[in-house]
PDB file of N, CA and C in Angstrom:
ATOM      1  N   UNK A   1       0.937  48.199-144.381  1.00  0.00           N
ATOM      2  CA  UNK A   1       1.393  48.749-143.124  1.00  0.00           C
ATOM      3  C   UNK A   1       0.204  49.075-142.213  1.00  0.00           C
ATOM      4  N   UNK A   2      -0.796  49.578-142.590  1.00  0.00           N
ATOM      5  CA  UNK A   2      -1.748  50.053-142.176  1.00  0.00           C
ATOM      6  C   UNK A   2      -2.592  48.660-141.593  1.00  0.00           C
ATOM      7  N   UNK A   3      -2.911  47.546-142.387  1.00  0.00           N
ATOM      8  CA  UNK A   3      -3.242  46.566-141.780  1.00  0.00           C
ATOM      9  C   UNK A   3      -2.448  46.261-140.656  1.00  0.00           C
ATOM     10  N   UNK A   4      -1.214  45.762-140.402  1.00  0.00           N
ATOM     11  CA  UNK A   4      -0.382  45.074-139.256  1.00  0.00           C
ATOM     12  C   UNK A   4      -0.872  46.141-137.886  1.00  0.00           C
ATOM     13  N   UNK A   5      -0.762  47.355-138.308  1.00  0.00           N
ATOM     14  CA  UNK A   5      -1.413  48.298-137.616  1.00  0.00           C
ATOM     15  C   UNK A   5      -2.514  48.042-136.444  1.00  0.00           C
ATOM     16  N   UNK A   6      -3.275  47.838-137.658  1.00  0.00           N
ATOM     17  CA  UNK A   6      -4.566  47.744-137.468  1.00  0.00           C
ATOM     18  C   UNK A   6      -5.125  46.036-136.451  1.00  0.00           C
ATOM     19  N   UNK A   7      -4.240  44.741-136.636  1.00  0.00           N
ATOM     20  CA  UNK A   7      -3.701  43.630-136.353  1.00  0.00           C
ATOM     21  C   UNK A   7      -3.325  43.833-134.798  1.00  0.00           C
ATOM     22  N   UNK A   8      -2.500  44.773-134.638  1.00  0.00           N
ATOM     23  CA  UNK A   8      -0.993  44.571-133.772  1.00  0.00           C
ATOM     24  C   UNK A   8      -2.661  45.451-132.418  1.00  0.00           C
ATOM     25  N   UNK A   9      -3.146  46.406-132.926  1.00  0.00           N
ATOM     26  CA  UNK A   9      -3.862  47.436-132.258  1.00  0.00           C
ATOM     27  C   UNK A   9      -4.988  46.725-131.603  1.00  0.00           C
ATOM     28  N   UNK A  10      -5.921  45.758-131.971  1.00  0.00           N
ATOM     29  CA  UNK A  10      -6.407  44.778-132.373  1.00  0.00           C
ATOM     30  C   UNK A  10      -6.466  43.631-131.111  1.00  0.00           C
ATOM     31  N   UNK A  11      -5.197  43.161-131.185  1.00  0.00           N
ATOM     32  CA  UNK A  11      -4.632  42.136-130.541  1.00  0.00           C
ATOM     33  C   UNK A  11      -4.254  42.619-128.966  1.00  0.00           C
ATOM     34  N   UNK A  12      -4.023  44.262-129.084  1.00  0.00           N
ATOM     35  CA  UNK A  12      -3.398  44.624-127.582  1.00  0.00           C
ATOM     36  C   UNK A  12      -4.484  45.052-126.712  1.00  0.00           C
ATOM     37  N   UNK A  13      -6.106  45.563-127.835  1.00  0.00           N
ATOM     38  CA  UNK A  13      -7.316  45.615-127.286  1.00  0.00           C
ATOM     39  C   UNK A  13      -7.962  44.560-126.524  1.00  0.00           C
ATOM     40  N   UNK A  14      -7.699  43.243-127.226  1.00  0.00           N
ATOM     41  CA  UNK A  14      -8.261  42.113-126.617  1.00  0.00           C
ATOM     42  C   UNK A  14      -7.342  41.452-125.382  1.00  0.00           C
ATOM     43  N   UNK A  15      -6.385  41.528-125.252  1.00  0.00           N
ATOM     44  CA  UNK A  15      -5.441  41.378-124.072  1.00  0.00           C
ATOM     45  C   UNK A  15      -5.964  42.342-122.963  1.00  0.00           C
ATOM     46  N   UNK A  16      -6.095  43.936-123.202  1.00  0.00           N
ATOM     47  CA  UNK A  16      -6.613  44.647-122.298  1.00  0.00           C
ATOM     48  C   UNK A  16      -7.806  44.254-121.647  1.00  0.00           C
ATOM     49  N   UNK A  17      -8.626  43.948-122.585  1.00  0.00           N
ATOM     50  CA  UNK A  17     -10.303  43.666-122.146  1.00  0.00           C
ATOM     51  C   UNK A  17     -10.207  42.407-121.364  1.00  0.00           C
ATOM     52  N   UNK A  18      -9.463  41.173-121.891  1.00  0.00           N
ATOM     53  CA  UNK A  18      -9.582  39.960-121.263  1.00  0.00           C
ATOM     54  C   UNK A  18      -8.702  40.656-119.478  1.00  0.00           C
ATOM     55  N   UNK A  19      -7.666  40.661-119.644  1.00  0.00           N
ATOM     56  CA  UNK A  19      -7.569  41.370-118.459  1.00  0.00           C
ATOM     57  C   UNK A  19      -8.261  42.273-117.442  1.00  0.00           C
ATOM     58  N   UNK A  20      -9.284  43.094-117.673  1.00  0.00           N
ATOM     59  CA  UNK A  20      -9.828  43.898-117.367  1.00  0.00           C
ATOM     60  C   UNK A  20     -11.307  42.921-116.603  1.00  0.00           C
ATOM     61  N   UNK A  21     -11.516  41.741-117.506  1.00  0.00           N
ATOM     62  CA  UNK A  21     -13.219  41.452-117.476  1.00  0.00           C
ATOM     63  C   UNK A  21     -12.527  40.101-116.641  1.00  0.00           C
ATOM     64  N   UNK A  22     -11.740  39.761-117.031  1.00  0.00           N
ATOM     65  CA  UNK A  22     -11.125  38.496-116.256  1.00  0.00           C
ATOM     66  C   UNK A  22     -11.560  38.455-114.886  1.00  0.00           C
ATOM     67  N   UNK A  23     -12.106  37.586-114.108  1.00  0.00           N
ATOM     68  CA  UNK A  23     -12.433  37.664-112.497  1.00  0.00           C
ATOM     69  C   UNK A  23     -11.446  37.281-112.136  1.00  0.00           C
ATOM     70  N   UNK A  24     -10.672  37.288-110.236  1.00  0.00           N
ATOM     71  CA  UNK A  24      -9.879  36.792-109.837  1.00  0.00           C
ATOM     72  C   UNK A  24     -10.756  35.935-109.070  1.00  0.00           C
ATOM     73  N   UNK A  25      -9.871  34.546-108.926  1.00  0.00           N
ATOM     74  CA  UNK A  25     -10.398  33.367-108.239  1.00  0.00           C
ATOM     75  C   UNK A  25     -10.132  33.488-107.063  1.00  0.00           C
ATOM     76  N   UNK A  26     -11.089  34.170-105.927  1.00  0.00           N
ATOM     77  CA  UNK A  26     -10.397  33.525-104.435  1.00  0.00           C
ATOM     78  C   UNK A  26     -11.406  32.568-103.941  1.00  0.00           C
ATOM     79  N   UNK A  27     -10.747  31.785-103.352  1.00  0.00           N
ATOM     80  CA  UNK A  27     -11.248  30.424-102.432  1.00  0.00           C
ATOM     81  C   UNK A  27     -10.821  31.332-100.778  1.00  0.00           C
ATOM     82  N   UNK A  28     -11.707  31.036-100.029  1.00  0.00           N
ATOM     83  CA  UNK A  28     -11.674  31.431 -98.444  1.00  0.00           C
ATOM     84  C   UNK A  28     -11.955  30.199 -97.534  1.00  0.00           C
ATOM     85  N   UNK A  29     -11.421  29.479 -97.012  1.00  0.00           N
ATOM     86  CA  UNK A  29     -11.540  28.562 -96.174  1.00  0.00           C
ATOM     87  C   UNK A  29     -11.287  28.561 -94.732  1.00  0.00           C
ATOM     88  N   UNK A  30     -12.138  28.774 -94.067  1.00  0.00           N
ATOM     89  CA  UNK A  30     -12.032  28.634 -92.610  1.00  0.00           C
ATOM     90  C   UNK A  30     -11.489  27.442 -91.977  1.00  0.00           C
ATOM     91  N   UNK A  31     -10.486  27.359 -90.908  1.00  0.00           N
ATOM     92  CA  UNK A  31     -10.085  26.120 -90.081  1.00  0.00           C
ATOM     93  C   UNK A  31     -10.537  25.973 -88.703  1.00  0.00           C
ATOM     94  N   UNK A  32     -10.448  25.377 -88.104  1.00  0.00           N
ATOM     95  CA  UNK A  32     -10.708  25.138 -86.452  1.00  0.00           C
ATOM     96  C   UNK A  32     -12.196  26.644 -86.147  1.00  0.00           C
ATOM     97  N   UNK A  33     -12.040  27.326 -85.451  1.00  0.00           N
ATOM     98  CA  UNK A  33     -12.729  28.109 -84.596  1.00  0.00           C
ATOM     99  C   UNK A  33     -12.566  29.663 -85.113  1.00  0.00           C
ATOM    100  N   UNK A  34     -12.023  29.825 -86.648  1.00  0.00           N
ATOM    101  CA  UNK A  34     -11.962  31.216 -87.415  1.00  0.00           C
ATOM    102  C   UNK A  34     -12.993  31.577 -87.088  1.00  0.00           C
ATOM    103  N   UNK A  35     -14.172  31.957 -87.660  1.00  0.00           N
ATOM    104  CA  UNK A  35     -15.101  32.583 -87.391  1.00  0.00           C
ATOM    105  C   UNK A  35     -16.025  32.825 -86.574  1.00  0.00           C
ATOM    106  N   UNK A  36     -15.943  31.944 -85.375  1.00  0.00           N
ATOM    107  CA  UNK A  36     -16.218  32.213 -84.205  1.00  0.00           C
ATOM    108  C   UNK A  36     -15.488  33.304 -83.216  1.00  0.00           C
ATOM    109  N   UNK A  37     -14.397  32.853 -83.507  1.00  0.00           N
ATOM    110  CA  UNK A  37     -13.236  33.787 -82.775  1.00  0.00           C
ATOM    111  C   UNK A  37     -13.288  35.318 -82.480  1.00  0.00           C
ATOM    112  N   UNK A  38     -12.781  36.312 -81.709  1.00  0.00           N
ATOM    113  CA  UNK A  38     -13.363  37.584 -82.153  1.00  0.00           C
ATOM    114  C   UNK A  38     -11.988  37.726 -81.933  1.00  0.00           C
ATOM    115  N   UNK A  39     -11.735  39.234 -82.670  1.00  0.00           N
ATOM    116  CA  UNK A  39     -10.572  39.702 -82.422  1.00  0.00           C
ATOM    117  C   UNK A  39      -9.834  40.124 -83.856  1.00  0.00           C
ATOM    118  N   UNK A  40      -9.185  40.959 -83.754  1.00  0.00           N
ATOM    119  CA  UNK A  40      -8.399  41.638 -85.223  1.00  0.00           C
ATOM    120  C   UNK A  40      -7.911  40.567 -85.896  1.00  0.00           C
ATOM    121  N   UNK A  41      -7.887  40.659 -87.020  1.00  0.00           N
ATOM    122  CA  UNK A  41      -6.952  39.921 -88.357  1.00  0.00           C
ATOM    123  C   UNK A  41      -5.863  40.577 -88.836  1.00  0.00           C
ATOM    124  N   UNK A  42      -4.821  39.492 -88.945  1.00  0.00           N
ATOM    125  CA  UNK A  42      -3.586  39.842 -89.461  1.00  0.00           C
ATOM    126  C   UNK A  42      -2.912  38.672 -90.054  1.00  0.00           C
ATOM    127  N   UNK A  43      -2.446  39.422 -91.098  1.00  0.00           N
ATOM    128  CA  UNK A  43      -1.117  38.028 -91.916  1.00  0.00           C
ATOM    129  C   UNK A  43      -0.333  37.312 -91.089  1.00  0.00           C
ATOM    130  N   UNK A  44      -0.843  35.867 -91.267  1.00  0.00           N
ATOM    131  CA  UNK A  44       0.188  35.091 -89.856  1.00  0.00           C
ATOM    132  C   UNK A  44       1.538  34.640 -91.213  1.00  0.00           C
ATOM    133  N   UNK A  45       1.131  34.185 -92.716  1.00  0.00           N
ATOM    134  CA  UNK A  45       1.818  34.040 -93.426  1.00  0.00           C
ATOM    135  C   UNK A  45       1.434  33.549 -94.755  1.00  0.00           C
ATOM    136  N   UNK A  46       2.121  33.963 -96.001  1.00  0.00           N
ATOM    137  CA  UNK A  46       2.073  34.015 -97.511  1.00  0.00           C
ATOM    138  C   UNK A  46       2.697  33.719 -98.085  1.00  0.00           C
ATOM    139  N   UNK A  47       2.258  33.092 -99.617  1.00  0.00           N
ATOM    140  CA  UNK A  47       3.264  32.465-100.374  1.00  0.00           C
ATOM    141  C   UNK A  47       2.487  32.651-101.799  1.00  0.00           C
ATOM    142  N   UNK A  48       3.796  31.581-102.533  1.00  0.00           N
ATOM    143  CA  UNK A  48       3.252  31.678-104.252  1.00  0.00           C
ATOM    144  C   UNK A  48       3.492  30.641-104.530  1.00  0.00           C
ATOM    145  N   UNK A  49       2.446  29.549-104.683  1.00  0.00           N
ATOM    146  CA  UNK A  49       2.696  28.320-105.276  1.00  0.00           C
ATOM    147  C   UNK A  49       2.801  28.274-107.131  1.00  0.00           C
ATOM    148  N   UNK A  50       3.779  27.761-107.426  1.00  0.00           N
ATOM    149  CA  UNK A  50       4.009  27.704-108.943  1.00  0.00           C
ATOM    150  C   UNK A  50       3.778  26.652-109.221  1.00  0.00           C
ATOM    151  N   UNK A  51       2.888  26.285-110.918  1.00  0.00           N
ATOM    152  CA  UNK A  51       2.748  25.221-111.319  1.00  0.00           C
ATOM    153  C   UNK A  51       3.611  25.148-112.725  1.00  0.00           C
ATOM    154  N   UNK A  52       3.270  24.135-113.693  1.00  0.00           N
ATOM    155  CA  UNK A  52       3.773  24.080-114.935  1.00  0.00           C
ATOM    156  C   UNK A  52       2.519  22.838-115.784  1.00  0.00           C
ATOM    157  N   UNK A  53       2.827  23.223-117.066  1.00  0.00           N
ATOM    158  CA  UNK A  53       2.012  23.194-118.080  1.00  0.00           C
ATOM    159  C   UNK A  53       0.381  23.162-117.541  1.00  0.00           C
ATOM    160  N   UNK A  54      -0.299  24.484-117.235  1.00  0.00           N
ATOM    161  CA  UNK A  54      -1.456  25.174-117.260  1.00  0.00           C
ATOM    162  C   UNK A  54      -1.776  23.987-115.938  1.00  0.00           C
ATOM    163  N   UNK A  55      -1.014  24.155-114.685  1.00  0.00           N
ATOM    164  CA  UNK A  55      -1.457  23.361-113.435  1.00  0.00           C
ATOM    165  C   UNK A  55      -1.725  22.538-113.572  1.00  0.00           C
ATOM    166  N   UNK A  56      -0.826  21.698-114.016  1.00  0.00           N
ATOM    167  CA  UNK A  56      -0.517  19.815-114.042  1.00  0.00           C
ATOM    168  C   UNK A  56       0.610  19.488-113.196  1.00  0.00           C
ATOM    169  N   UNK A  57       1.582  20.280-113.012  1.00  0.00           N
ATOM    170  CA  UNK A  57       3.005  19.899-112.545  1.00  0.00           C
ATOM    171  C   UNK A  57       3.135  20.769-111.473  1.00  0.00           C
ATOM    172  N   UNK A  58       3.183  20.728-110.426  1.00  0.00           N
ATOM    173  CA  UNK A  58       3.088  21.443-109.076  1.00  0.00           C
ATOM    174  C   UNK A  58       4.896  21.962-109.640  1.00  0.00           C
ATOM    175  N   UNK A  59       5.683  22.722-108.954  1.00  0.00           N
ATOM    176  CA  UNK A  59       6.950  23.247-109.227  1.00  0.00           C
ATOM    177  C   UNK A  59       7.277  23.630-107.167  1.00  0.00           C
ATOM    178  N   UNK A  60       7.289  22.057-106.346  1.00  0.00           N
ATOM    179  CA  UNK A  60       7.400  22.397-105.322  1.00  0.00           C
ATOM    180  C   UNK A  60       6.157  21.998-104.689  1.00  0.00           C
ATOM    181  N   UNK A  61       5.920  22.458-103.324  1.00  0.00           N
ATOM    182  CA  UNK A  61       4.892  22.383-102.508  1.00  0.00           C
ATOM    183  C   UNK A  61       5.498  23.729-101.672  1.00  0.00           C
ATOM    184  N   UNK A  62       4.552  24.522-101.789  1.00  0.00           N
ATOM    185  CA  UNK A  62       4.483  26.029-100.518  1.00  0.00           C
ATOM    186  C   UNK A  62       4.084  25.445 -99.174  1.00  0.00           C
ATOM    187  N   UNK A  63       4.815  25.268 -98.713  1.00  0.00           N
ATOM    188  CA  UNK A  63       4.711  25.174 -97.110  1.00  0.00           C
ATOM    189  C   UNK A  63       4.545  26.343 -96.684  1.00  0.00           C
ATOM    190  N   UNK A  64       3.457  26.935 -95.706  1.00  0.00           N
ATOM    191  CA  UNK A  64       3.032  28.244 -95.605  1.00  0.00           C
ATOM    192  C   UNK A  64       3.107  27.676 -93.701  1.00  0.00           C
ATOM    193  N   UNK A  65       2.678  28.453 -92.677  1.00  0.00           N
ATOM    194  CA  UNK A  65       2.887  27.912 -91.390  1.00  0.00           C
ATOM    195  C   UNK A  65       1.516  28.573 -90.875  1.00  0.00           C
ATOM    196  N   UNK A  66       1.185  27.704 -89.592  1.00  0.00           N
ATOM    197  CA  UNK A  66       0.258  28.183 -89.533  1.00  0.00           C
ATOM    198  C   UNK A  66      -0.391  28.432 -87.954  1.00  0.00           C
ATOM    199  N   UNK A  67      -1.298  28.920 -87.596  1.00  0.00           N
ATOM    200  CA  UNK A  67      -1.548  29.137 -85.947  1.00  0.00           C
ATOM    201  C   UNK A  67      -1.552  27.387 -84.948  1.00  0.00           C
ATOM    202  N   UNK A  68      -1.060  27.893 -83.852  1.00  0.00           N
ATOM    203  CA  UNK A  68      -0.446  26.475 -83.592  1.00  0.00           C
ATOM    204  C   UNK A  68      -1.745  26.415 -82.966  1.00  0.00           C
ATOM    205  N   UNK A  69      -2.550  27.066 -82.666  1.00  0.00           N
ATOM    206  CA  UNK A  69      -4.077  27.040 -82.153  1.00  0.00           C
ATOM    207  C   UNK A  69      -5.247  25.892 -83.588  1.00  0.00           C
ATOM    208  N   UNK A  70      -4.478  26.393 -84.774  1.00  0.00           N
ATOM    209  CA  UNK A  70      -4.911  25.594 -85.928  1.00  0.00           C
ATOM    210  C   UNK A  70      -6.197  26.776 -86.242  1.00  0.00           C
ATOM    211  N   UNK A  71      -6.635  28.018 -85.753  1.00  0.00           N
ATOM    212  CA  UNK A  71      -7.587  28.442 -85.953  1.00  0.00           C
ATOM    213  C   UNK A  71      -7.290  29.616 -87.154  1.00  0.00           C
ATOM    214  N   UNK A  72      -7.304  29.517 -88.258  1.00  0.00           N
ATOM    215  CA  UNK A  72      -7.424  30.402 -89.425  1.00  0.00           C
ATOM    216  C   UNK A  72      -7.720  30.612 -90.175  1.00  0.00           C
ATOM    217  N   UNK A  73      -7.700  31.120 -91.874  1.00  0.00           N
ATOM    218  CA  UNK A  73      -8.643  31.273 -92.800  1.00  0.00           C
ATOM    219  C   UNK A  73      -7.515  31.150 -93.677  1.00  0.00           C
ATOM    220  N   UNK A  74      -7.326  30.460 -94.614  1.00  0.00           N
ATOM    221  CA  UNK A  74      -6.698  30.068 -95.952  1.00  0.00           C
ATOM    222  C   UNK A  74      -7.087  30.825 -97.218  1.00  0.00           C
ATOM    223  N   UNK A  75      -6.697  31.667 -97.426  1.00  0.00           N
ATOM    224  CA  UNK A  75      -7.215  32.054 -98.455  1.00  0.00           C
ATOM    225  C   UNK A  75      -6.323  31.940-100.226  1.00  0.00           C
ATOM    226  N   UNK A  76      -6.716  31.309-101.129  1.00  0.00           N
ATOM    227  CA  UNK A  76      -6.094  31.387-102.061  1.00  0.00           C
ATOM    228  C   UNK A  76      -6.877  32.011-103.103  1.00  0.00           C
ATOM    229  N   UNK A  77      -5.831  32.841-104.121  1.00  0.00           N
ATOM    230  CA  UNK A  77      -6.203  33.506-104.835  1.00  0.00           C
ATOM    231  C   UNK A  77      -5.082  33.589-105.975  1.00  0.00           C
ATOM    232  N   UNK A  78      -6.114  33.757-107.119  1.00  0.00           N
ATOM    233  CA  UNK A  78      -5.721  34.135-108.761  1.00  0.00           C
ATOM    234  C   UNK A  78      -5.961  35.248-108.942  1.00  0.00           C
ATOM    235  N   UNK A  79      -4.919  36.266-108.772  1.00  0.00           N
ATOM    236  CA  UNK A  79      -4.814  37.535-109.120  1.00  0.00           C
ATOM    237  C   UNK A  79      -4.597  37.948-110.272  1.00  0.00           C
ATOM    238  N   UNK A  80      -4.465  39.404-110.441  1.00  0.00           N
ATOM    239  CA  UNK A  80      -4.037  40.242-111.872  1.00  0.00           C
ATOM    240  C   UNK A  80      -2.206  39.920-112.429  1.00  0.00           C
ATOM    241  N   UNK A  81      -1.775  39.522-111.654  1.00  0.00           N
ATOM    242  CA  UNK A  81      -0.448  39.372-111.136  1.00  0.00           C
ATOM    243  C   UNK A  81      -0.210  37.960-111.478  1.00  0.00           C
ATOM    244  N   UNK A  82      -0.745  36.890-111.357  1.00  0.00           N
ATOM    245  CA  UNK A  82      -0.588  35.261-111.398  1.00  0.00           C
ATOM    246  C   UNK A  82      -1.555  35.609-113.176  1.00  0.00           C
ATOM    247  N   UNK A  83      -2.360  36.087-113.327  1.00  0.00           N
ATOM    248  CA  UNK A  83      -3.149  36.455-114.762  1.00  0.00           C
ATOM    249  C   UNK A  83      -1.547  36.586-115.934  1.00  0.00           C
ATOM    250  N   UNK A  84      -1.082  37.680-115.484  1.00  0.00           N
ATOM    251  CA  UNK A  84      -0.411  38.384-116.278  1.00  0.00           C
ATOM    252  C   UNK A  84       0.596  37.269-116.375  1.00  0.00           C
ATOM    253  N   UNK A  85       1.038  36.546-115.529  1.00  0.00           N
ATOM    254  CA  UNK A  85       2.499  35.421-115.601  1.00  0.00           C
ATOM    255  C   UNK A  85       2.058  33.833-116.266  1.00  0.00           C
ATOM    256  N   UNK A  86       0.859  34.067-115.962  1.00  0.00           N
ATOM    257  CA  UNK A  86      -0.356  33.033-116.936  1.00  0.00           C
ATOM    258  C   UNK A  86      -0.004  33.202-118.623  1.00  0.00           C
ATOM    259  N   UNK A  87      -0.821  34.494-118.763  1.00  0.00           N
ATOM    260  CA  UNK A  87      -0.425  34.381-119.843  1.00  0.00           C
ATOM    261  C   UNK A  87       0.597  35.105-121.010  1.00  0.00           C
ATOM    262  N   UNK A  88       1.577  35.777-120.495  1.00  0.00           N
ATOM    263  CA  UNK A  88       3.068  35.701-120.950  1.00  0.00           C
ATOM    264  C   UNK A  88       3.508  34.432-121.121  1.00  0.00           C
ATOM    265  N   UNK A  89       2.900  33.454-120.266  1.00  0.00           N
ATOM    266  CA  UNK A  89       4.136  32.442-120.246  1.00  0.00           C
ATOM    267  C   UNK A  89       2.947  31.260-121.139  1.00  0.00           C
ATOM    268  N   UNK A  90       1.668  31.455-121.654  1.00  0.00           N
ATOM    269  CA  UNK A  90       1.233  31.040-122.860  1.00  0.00           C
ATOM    270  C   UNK A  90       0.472  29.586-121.579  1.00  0.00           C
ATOM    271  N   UNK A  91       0.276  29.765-120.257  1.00  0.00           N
ATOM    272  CA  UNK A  91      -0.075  29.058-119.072  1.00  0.00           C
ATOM    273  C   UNK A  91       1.105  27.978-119.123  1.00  0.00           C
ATOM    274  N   UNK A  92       2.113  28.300-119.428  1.00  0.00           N
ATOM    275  CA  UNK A  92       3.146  26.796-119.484  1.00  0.00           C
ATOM    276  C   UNK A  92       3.465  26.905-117.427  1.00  0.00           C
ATOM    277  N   UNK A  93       3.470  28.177-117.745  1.00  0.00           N
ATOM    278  CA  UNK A  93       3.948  28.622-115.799  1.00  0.00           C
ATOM    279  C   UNK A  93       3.019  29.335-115.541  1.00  0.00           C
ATOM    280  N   UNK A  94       2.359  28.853-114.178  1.00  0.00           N
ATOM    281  CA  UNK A  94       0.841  29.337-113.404  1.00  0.00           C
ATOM    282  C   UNK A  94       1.574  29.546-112.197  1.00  0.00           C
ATOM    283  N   UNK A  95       0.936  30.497-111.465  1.00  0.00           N
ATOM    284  CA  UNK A  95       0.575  30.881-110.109  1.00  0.00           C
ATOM    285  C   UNK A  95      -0.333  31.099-109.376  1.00  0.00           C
ATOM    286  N   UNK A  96      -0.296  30.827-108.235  1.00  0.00           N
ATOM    287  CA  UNK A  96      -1.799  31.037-107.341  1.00  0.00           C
ATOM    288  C   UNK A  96      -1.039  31.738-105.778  1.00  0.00           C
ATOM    289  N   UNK A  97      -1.633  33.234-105.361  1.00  0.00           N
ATOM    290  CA  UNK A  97      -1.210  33.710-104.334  1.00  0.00           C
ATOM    291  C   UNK A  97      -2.262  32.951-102.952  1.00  0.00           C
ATOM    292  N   UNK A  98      -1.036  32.303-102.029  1.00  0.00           N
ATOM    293  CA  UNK A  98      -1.929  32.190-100.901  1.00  0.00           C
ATOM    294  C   UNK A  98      -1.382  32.579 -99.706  1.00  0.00           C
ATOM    295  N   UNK A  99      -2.796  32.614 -98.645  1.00  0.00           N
ATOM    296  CA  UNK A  99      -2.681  33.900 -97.500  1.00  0.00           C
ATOM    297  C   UNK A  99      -2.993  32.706 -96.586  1.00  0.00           C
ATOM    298  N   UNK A 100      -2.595  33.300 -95.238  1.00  0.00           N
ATOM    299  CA  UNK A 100      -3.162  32.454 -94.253  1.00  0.00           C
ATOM    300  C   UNK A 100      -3.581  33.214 -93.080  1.00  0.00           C
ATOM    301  N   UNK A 101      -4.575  34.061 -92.901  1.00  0.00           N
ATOM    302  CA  UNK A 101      -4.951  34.913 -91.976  1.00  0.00           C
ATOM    303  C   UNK A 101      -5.262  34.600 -90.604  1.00  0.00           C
ATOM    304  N   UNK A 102      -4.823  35.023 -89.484  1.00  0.00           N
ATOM    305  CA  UNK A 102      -5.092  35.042 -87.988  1.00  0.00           C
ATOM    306  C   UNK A 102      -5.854  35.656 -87.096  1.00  0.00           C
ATOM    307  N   UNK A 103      -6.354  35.703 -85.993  1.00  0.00           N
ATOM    308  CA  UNK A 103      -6.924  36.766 -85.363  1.00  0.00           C
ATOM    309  C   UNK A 103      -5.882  36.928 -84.113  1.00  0.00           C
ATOM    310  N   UNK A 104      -6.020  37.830 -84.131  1.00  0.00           N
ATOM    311  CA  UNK A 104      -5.337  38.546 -81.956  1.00  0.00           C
ATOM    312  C   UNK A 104      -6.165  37.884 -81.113  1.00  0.00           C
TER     313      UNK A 104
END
């Protein structure tokens, strides 16, 4: 008993730590005249692209929309959140959060 214990205790340490030390992946990509531009940032629009078996099988295409100026910043990211649905689901089902930021 004391072993499985010791096993089960073990196993929920190394889940914590990998979680914890795990980096999140963001990619930032500028379009047209982003960073030239001046002016406040705000969410023009967001999504969650889903894959299947460890991002081989897209599940869709996220059509996200975007400044009709074409001037923005793409940002995608592997969060704690797409981590955790990673690996519950053993990576059979992946996620990646993406942003598409604007200026005023």
């Amino acid at each position: 008993m004391e072993n499985i214990k010791h096993k089960i205790l073990m196993i929920l340490t190394m889940i914590i730590l990998t979680a914890f030390l795990s980096s999140c992946a963001t990619t930032k990509t500028s379009v047209g005249t982003f960073r030239e531009k001046e002016g406040s940032e705000y969410t023009y629009s967001k999504g969650k692209q889903w894959w299947l078996f460890w991002g081989i099988l897209p599940v869709g295409r996220t059509s996200l929309s975007t400044p009709t100026d074409g001037s923005c910043q793409v940002i995608t990211r592997y969060n704690i959140i797409d981590f955790l649905i990673s690996g519950l689901t053993i990576g059979i089902l992946t996620t990646e959060t993406i942003k598409v930021i604007a200026k005023k």
